[in-house]
PDB file of N, CA and C in Angstrom:
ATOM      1  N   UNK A   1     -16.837 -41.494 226.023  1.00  0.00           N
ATOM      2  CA  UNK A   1     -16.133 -40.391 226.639  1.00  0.00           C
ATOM      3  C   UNK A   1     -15.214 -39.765 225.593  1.00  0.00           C
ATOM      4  N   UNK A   2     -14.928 -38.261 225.471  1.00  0.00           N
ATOM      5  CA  UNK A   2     -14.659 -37.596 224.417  1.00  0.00           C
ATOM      6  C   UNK A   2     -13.639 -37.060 225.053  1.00  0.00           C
ATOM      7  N   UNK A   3     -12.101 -36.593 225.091  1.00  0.00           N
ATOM      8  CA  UNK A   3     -11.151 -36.037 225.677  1.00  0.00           C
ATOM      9  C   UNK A   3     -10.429 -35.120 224.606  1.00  0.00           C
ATOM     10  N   UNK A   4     -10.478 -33.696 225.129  1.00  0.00           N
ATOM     11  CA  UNK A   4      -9.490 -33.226 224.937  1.00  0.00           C
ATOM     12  C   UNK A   4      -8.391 -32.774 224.996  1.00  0.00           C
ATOM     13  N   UNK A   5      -7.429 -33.059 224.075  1.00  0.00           N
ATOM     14  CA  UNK A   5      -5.750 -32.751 224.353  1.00  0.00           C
ATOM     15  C   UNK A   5      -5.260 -31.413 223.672  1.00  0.00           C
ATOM     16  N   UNK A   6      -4.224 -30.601 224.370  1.00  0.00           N
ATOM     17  CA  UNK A   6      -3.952 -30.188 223.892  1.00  0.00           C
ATOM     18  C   UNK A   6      -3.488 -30.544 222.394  1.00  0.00           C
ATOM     19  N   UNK A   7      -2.261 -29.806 221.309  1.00  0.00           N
ATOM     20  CA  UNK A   7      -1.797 -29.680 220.433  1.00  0.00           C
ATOM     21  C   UNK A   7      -0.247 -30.838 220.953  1.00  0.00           C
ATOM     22  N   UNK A   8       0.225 -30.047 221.609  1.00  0.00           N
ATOM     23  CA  UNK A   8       1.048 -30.904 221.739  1.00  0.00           C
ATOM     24  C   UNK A   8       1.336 -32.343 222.524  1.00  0.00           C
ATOM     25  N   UNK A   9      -0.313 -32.477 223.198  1.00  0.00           N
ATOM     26  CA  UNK A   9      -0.375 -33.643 223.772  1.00  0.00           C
ATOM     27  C   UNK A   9      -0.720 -34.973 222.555  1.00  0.00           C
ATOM     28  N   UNK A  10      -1.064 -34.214 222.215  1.00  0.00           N
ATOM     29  CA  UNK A  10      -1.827 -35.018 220.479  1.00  0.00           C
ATOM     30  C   UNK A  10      -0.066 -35.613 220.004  1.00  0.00           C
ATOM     31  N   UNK A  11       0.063 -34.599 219.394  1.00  0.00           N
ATOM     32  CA  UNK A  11       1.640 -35.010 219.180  1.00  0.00           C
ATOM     33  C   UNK A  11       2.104 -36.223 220.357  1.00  0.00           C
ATOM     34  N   UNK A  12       2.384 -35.371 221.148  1.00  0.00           N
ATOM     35  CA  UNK A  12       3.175 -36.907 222.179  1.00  0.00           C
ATOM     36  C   UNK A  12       2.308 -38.327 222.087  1.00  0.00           C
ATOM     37  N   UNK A  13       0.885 -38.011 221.985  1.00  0.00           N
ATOM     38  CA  UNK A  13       0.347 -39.722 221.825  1.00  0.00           C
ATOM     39  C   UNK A  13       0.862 -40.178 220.724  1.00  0.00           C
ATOM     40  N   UNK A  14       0.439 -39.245 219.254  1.00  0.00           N
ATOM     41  CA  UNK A  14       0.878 -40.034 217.915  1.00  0.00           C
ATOM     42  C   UNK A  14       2.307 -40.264 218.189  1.00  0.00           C
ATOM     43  N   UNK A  15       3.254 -39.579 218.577  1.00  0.00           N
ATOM     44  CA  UNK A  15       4.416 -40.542 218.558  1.00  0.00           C
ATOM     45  C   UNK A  15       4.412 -41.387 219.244  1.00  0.00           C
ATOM     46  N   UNK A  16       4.043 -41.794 220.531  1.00  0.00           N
ATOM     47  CA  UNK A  16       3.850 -43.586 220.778  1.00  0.00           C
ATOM     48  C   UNK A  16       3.258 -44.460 219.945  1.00  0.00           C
ATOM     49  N   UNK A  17       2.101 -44.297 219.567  1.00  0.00           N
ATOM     50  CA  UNK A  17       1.446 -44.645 218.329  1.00  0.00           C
ATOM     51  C   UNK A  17       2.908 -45.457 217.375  1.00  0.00           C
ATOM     52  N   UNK A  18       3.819 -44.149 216.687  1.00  0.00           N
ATOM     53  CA  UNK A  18       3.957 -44.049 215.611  1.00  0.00           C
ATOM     54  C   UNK A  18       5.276 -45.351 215.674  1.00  0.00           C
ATOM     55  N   UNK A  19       5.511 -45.597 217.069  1.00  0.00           N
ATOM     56  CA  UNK A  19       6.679 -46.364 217.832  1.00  0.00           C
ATOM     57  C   UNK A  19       6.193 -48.169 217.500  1.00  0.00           C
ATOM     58  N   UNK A  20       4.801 -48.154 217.382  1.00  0.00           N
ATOM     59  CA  UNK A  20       4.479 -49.247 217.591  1.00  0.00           C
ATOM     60  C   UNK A  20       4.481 -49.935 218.632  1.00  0.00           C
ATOM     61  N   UNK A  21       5.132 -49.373 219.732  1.00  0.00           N
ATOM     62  CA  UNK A  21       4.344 -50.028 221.075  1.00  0.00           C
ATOM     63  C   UNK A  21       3.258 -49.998 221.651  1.00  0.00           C
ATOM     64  N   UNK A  22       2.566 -48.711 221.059  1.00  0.00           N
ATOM     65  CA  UNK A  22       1.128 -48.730 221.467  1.00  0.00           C
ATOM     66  C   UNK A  22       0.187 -48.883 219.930  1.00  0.00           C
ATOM     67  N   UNK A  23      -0.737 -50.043 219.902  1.00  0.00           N
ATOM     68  CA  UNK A  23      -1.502 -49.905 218.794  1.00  0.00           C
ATOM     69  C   UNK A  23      -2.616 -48.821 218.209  1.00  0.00           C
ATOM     70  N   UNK A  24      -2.835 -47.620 219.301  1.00  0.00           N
ATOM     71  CA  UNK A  24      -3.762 -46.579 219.132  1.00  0.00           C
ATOM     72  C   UNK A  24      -3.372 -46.136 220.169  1.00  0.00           C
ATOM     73  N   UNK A  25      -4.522 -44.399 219.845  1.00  0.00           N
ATOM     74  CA  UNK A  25      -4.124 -43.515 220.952  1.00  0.00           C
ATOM     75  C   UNK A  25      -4.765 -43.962 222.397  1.00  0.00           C
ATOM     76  N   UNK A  26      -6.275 -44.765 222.187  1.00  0.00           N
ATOM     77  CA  UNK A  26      -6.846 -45.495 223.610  1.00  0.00           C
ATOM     78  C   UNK A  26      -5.514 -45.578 224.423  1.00  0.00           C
ATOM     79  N   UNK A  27      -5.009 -46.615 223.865  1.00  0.00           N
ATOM     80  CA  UNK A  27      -4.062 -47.533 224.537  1.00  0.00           C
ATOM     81  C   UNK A  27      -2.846 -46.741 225.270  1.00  0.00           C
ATOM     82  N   UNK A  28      -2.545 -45.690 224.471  1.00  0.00           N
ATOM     83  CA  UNK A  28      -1.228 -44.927 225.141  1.00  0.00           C
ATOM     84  C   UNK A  28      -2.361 -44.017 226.395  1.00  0.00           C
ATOM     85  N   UNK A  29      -3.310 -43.625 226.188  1.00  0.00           N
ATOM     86  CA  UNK A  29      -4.157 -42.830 227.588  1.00  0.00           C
ATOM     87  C   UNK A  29      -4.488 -43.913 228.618  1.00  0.00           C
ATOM     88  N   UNK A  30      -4.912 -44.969 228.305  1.00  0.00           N
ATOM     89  CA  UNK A  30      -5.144 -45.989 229.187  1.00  0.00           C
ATOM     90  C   UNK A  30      -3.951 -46.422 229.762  1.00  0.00           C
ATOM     91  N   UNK A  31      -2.554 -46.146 229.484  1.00  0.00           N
ATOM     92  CA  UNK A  31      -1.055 -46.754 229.812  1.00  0.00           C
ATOM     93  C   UNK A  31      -1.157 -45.023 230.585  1.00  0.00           C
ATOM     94  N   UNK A  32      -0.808 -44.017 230.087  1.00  0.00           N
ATOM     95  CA  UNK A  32      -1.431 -42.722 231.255  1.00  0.00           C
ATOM     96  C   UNK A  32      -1.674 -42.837 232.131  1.00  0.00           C
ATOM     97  N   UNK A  33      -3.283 -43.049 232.355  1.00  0.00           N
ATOM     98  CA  UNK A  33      -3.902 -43.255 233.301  1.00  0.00           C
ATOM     99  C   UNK A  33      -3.750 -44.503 234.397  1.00  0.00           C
ATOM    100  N   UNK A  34      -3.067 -45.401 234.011  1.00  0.00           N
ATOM    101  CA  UNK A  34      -2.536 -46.252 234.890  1.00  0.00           C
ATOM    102  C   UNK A  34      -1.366 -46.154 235.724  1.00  0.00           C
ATOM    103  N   UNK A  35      -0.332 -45.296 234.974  1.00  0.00           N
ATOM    104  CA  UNK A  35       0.663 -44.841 235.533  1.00  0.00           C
ATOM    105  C   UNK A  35       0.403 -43.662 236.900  1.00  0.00           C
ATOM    106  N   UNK A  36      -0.994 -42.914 236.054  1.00  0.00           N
ATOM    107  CA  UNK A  36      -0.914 -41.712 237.058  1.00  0.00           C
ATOM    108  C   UNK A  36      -1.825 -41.990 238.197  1.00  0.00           C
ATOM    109  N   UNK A  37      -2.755 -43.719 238.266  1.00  0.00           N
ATOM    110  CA  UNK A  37      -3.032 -43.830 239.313  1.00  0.00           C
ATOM    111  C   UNK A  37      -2.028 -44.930 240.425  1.00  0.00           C
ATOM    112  N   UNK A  38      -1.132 -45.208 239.849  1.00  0.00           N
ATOM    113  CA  UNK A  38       0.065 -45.836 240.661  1.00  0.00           C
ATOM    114  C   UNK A  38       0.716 -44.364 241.125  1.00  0.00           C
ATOM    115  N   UNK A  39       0.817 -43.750 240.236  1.00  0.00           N
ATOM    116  CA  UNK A  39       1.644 -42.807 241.348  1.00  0.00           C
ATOM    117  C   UNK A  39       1.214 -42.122 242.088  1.00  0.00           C
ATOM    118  N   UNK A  40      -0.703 -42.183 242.274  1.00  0.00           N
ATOM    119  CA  UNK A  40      -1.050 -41.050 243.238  1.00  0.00           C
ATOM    120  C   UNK A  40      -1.220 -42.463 243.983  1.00  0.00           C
ATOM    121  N   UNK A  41      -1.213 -43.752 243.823  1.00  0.00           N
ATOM    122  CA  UNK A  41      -1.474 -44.155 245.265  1.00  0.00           C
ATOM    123  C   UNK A  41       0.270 -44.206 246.301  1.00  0.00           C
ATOM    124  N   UNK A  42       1.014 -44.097 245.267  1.00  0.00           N
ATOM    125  CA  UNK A  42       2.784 -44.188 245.938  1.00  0.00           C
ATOM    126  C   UNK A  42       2.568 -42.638 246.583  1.00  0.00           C
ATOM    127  N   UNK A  43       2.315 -41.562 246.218  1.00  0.00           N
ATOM    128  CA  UNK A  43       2.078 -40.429 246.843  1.00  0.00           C
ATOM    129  C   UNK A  43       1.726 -41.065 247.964  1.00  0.00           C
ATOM    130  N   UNK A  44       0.188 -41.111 248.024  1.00  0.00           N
ATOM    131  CA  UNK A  44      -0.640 -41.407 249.212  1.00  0.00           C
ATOM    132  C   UNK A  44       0.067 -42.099 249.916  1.00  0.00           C
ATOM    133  N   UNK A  45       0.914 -43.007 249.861  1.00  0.00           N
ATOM    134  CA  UNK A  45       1.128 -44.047 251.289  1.00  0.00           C
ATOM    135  C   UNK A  45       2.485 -43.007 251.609  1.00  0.00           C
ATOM    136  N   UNK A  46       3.324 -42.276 250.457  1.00  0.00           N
ATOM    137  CA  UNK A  46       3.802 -41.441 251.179  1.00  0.00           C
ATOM    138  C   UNK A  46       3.882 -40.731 252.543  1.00  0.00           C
ATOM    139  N   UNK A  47       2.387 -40.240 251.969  1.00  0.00           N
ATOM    140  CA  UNK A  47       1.717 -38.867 253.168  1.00  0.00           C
ATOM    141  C   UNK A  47       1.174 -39.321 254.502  1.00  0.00           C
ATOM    142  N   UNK A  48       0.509 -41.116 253.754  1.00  0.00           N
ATOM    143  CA  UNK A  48       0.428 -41.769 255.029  1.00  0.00           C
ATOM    144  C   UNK A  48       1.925 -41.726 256.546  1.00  0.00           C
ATOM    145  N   UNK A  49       2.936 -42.220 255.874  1.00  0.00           N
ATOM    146  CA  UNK A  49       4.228 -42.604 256.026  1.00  0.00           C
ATOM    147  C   UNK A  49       4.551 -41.099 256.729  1.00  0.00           C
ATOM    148  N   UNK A  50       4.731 -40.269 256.143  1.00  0.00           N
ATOM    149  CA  UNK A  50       4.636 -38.598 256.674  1.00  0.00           C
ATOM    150  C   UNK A  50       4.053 -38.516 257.627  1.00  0.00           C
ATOM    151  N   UNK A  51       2.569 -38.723 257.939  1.00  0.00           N
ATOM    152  CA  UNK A  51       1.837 -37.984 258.824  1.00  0.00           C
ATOM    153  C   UNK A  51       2.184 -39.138 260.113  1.00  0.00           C
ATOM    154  N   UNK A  52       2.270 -40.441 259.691  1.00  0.00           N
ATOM    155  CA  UNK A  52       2.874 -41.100 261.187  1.00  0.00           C
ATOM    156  C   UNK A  52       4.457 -40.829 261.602  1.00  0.00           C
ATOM    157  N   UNK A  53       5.491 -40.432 260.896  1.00  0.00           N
ATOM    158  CA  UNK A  53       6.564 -39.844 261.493  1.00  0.00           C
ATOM    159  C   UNK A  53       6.258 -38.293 261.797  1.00  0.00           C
ATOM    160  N   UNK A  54       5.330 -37.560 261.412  1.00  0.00           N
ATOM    161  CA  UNK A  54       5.323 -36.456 262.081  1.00  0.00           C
ATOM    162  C   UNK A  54       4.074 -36.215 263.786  1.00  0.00           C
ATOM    163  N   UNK A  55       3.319 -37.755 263.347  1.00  0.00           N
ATOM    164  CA  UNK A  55       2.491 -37.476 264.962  1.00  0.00           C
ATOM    165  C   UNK A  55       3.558 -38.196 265.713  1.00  0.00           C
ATOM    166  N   UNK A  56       4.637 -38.960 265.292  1.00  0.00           N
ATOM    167  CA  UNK A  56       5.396 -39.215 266.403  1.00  0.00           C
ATOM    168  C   UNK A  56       6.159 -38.456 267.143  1.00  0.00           C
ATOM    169  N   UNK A  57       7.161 -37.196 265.901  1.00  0.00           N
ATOM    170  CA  UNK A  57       7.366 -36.592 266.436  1.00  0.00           C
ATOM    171  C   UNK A  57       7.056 -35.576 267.560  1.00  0.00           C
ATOM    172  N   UNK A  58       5.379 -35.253 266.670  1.00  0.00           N
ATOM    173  CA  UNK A  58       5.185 -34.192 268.136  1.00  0.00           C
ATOM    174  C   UNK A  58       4.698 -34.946 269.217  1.00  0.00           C
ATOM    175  N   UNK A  59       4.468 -36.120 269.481  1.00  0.00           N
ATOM    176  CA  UNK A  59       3.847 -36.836 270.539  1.00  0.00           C
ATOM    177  C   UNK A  59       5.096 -36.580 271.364  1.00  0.00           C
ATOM    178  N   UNK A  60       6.759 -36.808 270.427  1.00  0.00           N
ATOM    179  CA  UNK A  60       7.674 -36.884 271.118  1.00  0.00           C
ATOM    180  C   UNK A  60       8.120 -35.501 271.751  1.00  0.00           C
ATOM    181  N   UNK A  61       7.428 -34.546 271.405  1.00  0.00           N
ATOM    182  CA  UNK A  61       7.691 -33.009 271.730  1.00  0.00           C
ATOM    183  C   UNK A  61       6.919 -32.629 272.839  1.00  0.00           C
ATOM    184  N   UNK A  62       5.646 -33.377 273.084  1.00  0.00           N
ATOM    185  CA  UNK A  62       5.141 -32.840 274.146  1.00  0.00           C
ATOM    186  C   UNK A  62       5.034 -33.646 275.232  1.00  0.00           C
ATOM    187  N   UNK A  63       5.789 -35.287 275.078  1.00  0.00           N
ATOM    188  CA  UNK A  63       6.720 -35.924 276.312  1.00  0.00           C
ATOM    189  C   UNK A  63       8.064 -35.032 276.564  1.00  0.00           C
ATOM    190  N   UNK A  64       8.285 -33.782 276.207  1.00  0.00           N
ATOM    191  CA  UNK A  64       9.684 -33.154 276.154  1.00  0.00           C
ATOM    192  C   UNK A  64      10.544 -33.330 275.907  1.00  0.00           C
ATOM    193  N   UNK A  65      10.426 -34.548 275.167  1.00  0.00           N
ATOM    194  CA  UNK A  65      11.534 -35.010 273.933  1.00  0.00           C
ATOM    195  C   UNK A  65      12.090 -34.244 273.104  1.00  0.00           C
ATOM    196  N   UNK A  66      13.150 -33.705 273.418  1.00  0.00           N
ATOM    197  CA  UNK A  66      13.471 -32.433 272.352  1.00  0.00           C
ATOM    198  C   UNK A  66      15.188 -32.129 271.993  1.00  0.00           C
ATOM    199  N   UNK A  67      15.682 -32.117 270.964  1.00  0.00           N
ATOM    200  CA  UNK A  67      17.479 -31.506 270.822  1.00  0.00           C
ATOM    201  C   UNK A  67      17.611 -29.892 270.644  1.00  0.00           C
ATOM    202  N   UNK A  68      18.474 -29.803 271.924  1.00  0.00           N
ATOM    203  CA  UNK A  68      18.808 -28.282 271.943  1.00  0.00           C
ATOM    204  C   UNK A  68      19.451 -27.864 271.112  1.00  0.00           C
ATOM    205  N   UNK A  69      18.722 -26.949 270.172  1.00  0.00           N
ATOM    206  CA  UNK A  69      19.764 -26.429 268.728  1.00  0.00           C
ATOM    207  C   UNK A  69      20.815 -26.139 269.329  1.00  0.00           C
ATOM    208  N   UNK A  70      21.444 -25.156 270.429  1.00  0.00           N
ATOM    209  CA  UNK A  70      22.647 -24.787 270.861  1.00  0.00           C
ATOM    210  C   UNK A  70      23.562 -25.945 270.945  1.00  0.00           C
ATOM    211  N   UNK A  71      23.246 -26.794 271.354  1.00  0.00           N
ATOM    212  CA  UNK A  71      23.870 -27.631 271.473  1.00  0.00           C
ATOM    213  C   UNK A  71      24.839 -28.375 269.997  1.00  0.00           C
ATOM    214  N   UNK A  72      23.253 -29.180 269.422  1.00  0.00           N
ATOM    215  CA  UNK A  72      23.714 -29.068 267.860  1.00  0.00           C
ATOM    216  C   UNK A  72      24.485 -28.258 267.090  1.00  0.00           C
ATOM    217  N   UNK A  73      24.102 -27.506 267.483  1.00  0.00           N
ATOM    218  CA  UNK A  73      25.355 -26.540 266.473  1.00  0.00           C
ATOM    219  C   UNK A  73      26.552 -26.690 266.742  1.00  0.00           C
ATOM    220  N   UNK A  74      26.743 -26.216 268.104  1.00  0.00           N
ATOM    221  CA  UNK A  74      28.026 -26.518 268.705  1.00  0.00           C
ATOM    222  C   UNK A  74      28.668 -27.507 268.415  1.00  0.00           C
ATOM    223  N   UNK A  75      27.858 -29.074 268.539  1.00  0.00           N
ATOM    224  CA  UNK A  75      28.609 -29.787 267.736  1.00  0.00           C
ATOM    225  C   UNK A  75      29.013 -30.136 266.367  1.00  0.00           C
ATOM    226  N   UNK A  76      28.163 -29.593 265.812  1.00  0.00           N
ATOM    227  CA  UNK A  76      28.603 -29.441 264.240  1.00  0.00           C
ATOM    228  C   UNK A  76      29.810 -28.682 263.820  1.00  0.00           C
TER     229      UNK A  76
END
């Protein structure tokens, strides 16, 4: 597999590289790509997490579960 980076992505690998924490550029894309699939699965359980507080809510909206903005305000 052949990837291309921009100019300045090139740059940002060789300086990890150049740090010695990463022994090649593999290694700093493979440390990438691991990061960016931890964070799309922390997204995902996000949206999971989202979409069950928002079917609760409207489940709770159409038992007529509801706060009267007038009210709220008023007390604010």
């Amino acid at each position: 597999m052949n990837v291309s980076l921009t100019p300045e992505l090139e740059e940002f690998v060789a300086a990890k590289v150049k740090t010695r924490r990463y022994t090649s550029a593999s290694e700093v894309v493979r440390e990438a790509l691991r990061l960016l699939e931890e964070h799309e699965k922390i997204r995902a359980a996000q949206l999971a997490e989202f979409q069950v507080e928002l079917d609760h809510r409207l489940a709770a909206l159409d038992r007529g579960e509801h706060v009267d903005p007038a009210r709220v305000r008023a007390e604010l």
